[in-house]
N, C-alpha and C. Protein backbone atom coordinates (compact mmCIF):
# COMPACT_ATOMS: atom_id res chain seq x y z
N UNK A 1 102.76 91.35 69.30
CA UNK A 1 103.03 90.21 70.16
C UNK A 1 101.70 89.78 70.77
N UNK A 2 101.21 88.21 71.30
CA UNK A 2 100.55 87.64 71.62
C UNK A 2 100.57 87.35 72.77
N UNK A 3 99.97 87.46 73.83
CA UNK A 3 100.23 87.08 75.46
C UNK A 3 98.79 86.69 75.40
N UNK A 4 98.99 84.79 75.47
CA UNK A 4 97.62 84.13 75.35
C UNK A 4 96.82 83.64 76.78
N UNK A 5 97.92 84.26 77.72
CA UNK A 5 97.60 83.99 79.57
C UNK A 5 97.81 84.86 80.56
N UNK A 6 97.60 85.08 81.53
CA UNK A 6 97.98 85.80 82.65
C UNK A 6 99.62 85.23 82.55
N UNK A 7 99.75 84.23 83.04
CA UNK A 7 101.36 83.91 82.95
C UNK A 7 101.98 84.19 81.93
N UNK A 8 101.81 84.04 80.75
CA UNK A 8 102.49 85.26 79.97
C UNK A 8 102.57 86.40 79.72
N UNK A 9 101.64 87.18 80.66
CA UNK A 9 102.55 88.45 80.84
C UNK A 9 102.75 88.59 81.93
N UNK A 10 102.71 87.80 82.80
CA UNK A 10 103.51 87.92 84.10
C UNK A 10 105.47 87.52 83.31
N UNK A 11 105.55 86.65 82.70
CA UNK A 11 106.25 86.31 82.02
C UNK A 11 107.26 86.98 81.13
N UNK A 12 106.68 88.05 80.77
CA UNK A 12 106.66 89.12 79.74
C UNK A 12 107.88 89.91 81.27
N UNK A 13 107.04 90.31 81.79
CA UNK A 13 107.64 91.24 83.08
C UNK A 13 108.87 90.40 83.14
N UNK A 14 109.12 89.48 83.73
CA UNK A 14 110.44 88.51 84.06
C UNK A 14 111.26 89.25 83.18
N UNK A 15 111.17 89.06 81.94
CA UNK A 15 112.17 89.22 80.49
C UNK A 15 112.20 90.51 80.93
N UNK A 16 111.39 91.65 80.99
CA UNK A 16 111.71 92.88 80.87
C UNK A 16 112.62 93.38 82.12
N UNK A 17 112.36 92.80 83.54
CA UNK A 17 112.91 92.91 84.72
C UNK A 17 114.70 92.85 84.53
N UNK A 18 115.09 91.62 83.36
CA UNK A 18 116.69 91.42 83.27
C UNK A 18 117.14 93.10 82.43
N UNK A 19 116.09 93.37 81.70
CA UNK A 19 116.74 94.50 80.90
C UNK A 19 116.35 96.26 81.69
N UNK A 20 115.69 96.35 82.13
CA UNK A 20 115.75 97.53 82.70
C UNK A 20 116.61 97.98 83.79
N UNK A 21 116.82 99.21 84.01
CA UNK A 21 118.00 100.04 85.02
C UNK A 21 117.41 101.45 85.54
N UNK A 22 118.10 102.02 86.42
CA UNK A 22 117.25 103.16 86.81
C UNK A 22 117.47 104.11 85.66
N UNK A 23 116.31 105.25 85.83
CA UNK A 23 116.26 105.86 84.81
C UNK A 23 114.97 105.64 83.61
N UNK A 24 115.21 104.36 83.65
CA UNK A 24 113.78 104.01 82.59
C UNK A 24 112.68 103.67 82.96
N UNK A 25 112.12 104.32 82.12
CA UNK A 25 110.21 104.28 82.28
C UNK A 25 109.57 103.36 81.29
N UNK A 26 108.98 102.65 81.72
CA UNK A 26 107.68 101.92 80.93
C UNK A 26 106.17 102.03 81.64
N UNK A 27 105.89 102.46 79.94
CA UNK A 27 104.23 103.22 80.27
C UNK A 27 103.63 102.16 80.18
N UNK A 28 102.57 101.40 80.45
CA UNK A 28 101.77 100.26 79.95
C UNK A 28 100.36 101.04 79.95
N UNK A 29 99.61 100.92 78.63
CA UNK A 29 98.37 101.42 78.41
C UNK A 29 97.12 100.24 77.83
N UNK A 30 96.26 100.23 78.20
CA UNK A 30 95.06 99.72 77.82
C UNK A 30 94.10 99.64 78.48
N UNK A 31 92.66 99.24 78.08
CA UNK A 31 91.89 99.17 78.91
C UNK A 31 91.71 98.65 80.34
N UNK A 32 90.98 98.98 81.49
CA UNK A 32 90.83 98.17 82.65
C UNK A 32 91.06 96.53 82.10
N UNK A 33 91.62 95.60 83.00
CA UNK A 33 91.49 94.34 82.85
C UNK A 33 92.30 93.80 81.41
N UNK A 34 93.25 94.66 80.87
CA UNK A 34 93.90 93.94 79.88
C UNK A 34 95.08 93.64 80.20
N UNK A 35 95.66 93.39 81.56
CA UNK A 35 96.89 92.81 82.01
C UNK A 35 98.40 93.99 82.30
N UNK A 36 97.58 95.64 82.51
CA UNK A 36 99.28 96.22 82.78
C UNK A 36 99.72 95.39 84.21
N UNK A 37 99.28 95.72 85.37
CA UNK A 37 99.44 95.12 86.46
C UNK A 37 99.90 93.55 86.63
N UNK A 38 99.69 92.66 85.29
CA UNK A 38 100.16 91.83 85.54
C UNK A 38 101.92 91.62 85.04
N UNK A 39 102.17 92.27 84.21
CA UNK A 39 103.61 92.81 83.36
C UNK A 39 104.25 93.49 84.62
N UNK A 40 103.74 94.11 85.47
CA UNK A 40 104.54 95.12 86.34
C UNK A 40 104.15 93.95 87.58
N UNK A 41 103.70 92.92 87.63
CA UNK A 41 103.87 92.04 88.96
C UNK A 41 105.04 91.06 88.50
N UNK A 42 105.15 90.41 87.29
CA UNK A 42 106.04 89.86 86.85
C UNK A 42 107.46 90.52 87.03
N UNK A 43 107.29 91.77 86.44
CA UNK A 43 108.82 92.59 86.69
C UNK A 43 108.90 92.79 87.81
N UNK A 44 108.34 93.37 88.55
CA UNK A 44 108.84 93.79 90.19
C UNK A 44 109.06 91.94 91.44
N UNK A 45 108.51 90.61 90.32
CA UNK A 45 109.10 89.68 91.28
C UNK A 45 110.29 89.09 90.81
N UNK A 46 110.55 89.63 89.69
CA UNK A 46 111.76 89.23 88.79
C UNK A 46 113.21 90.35 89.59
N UNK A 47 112.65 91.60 89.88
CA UNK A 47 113.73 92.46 90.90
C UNK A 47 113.53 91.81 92.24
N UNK A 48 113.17 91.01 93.12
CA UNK A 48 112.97 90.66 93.72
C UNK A 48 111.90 90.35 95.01
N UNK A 49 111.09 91.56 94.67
CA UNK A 49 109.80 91.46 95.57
C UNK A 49 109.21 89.97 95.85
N UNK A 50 109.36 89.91 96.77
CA UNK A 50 108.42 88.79 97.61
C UNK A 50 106.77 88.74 97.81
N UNK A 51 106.14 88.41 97.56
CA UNK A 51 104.51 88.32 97.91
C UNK A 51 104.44 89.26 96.04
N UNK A 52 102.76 89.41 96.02
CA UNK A 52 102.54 89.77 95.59
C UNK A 52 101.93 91.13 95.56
N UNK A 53 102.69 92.36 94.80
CA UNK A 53 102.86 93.40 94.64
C UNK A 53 101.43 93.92 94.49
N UNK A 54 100.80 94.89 95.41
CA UNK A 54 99.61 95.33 94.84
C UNK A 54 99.28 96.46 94.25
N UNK A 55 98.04 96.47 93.48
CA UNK A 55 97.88 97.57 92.58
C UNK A 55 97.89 99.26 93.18
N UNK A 56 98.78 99.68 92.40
CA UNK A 56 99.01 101.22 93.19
C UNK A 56 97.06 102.02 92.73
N UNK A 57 96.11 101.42 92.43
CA UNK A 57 94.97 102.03 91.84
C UNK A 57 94.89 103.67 92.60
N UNK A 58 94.42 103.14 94.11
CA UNK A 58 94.18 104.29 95.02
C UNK A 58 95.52 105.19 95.54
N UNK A 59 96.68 104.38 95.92
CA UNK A 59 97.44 104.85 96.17
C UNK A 59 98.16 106.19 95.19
N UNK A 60 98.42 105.58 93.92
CA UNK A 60 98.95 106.33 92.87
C UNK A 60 100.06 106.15 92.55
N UNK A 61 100.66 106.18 93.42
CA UNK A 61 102.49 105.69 93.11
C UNK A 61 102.78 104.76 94.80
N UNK A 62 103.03 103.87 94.38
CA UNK A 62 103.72 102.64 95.10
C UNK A 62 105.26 102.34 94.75
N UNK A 63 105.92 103.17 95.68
CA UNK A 63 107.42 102.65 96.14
C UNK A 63 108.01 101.16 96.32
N UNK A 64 108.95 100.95 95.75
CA UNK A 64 109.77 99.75 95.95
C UNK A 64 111.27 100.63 96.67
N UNK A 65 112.06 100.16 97.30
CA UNK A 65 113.67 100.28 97.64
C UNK A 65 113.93 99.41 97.48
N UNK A 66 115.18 98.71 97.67
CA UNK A 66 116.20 97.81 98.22
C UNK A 66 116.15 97.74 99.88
N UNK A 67 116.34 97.16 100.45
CA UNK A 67 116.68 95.20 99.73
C UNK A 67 115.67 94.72 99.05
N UNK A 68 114.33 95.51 99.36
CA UNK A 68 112.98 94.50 98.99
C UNK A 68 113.01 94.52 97.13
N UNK A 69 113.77 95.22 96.32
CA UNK A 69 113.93 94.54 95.18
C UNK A 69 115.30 95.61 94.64
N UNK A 70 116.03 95.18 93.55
CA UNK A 70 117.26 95.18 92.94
C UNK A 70 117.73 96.98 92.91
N UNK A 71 116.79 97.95 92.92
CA UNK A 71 117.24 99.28 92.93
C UNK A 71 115.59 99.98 93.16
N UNK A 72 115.66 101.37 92.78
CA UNK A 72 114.08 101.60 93.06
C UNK A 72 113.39 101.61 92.11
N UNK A 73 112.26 101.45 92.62
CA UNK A 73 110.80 101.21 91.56
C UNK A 73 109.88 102.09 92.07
N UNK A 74 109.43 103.11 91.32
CA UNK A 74 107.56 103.58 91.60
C UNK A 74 107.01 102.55 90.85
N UNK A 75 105.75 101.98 91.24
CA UNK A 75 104.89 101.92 90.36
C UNK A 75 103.70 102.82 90.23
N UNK A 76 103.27 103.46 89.43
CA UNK A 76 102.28 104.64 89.48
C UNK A 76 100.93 103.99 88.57
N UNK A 77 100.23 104.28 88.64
CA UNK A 77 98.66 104.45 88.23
C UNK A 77 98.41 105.85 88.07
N UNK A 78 98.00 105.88 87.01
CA UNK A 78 97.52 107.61 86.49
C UNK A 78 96.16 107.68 86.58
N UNK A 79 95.57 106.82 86.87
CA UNK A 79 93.64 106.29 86.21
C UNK A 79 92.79 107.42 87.12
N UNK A 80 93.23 107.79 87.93
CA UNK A 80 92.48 108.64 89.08
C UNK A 80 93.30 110.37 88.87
N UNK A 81 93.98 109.98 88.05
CA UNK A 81 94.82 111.51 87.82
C UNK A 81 93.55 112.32 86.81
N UNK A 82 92.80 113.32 86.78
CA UNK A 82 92.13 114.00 85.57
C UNK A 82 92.88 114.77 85.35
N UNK A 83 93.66 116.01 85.88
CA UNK A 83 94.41 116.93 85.36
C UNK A 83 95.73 116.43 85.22
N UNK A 84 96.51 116.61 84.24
CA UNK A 84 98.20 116.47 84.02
C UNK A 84 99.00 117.52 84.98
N UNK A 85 98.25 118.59 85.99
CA UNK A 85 99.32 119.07 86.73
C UNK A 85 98.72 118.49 88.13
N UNK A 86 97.73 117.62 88.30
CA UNK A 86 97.72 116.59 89.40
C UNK A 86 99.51 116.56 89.71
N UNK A 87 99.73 115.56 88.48
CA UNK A 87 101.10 114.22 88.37
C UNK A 87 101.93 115.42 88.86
N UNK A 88 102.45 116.65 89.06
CA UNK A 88 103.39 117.32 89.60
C UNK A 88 103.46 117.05 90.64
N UNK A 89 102.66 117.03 91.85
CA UNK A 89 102.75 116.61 93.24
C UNK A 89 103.33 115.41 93.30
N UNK A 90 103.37 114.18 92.16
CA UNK A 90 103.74 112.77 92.67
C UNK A 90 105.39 112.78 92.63
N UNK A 91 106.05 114.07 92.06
CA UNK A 91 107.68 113.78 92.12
C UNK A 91 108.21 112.96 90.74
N UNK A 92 107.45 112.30 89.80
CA UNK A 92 108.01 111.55 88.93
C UNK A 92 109.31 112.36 88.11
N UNK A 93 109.41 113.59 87.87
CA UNK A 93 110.40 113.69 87.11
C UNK A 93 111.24 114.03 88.07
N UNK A 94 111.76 113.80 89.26
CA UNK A 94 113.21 113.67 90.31
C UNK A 94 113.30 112.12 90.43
N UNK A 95 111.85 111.48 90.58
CA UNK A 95 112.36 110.17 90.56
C UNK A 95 112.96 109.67 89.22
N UNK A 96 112.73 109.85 88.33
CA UNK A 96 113.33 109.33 87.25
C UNK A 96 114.70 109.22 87.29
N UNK A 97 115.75 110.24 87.93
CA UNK A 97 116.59 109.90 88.37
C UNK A 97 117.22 108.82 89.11
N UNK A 98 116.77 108.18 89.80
CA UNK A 98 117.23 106.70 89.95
C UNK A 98 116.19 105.77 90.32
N UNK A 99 115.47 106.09 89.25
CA UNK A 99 114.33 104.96 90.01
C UNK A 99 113.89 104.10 88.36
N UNK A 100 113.34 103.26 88.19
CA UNK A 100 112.73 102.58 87.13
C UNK A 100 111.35 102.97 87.67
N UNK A 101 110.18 103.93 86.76
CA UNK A 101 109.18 103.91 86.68
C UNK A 101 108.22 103.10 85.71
N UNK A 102 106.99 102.28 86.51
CA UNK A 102 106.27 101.47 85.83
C UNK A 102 105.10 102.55 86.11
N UNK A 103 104.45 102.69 84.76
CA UNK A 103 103.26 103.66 84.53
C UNK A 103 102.00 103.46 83.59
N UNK A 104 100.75 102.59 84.68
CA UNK A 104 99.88 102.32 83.90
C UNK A 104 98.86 103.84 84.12
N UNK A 105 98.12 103.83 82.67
CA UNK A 105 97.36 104.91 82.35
C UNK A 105 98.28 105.86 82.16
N UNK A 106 99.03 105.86 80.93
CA UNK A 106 100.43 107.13 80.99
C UNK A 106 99.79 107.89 80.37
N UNK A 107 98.78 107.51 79.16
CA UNK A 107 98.29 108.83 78.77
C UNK A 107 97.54 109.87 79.04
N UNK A 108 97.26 109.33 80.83
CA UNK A 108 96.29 110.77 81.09
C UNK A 108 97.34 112.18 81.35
N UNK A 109 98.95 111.70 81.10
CA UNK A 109 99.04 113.23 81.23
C UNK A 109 99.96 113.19 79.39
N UNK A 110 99.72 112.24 78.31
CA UNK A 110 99.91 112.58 77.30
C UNK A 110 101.40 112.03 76.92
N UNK A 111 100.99 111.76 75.19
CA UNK A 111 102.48 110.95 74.95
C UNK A 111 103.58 111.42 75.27
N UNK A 112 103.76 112.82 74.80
CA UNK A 112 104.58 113.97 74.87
C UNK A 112 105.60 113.97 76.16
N UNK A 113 105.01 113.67 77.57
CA UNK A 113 105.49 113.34 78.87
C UNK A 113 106.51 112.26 78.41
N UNK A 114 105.82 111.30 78.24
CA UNK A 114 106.62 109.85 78.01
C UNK A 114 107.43 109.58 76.73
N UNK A 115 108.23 110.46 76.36
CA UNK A 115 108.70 110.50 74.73
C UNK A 115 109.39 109.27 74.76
N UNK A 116 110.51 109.36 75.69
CA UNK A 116 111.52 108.33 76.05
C UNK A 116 111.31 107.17 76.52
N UNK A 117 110.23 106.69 76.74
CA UNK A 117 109.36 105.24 77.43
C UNK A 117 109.26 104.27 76.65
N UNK A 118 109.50 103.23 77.39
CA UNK A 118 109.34 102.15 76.72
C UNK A 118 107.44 102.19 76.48
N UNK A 119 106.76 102.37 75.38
CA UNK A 119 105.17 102.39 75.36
C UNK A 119 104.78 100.90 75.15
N UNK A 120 104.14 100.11 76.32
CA UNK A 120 103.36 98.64 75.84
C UNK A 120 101.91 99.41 75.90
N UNK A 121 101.42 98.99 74.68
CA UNK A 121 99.75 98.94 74.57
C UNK A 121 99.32 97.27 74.50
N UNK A 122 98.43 97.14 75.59
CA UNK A 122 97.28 96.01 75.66
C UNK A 122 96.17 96.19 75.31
N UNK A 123 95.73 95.40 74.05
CA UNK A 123 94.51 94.82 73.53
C UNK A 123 94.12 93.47 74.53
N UNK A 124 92.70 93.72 74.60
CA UNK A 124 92.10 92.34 74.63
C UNK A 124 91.32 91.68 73.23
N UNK A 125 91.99 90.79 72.76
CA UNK A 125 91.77 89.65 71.74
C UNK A 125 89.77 89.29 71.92
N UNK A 126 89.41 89.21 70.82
CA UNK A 126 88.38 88.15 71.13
C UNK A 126 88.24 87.12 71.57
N UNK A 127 89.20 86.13 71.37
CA UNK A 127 89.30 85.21 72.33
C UNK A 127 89.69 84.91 73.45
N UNK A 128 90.19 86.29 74.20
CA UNK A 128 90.54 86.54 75.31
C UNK A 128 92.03 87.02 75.49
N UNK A 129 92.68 86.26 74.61
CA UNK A 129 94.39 86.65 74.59
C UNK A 129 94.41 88.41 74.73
N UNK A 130 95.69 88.66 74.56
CA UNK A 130 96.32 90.39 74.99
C UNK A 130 97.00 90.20 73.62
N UNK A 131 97.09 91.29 72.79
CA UNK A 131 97.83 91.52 71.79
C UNK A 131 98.50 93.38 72.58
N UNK A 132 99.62 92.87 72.21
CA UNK A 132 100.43 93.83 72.85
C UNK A 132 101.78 94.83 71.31
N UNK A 133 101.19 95.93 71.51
CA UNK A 133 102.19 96.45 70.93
C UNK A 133 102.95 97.58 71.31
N UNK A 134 104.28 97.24 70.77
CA UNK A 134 105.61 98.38 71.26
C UNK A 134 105.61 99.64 70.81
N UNK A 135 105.97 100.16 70.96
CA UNK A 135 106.79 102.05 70.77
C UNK A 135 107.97 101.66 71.36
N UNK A 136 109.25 101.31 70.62
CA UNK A 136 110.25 101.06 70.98
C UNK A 136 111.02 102.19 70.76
N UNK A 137 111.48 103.67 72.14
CA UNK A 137 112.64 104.64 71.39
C UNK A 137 114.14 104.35 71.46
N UNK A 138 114.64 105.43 71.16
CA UNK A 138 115.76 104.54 71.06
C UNK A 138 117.35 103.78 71.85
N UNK A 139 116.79 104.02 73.32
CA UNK A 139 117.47 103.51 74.26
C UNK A 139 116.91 102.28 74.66
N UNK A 140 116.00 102.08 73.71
CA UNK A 140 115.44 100.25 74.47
C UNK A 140 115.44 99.84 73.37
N UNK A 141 115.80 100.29 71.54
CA UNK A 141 115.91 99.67 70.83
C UNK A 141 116.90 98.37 70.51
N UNK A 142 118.12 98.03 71.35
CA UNK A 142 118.50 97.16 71.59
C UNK A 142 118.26 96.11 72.56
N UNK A 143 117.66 96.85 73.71
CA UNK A 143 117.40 95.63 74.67
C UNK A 143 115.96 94.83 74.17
N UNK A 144 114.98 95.41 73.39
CA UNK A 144 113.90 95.50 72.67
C UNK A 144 113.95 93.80 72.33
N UNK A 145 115.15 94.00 71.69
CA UNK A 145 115.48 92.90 70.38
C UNK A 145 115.55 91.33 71.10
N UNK A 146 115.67 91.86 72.56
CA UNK A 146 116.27 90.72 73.20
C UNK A 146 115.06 89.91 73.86
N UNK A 147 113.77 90.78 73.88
CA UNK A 147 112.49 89.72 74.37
C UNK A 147 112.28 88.77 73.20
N UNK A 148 111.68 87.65 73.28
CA UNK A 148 111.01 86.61 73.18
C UNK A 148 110.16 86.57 72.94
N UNK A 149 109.55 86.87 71.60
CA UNK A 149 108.24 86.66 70.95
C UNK A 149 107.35 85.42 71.50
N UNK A 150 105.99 85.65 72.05
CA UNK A 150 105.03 84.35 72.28
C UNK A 150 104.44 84.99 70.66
N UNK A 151 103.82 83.27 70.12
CA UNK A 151 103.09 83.68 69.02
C UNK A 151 101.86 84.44 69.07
């Protein structure tokens, strides 16, 4: 898939925001500056957040509840994690239990963690666009079907 703007993958998020529920994780991976944060600002204003959502970089995991959007949300940043038993202190596998986790830099603690995740990888294009590709398993293989290809 092609995301030739910031608004399309803010855009991208919208679409994904109707299909997710607690329980599911989406990892978003790519370099600094290839747009995860903008996919996870789109989704978290599509659950309802007001203003604009800021980057969990330093924080690490940034909480959403209700009312301020549709059920709960971490959003986590791994980028400052070096060890994989860091991420034990952050709680992610109790939150998974009712929370929708958004997780940029998932692979610093490895695919293996995230079997069940929805995986977006961001490229940056030479011409600037995001080429984005899925790891679709198989509890998002139907809702999968239901985004909207940009060319």
């Amino acid at each position: 898939m092609r995301l030739a703007s910031p608004e399309e993958s803010l855009a991208l998020g919208e679409q994904l925001a109707a299909l997710v529920r607690p329980g599911d994780v989406i990892a978003l991976s790519g370099p600094l500056g290839a747009g995860k944060t903008s996919i996870a600002r789109g989704l978290l204003a599509a659950l309802g957040l007001e203003g604009e959502a800021p980057s969990p970089s330093f924080a690490i995991v940034q909480p959403y509840a209700p009312p301020e959007v549709r059920f709960p949300v971490l959003h986590v940043d791994l980028y400052r994690i070096e060890d994989p038993y860091e991420a034990e202190e952050l709680g992610l596998d109790d939150a998974r239990f009712d929370s929708l986790l958004l997780v940029e830099w998932p692979e610093r603690l490895g695919a293996a963690y995230w079997a069940d995740a929805l995986w977006l990888t961001l490229d940056v294009t030479p011409d600037g666009a995001r080429g984005l590709t899925a790891k679709v398993p198989a509890a998002w293989e139907d809702r999968w079907s239901q985004i909207l290809p940009w060319t």
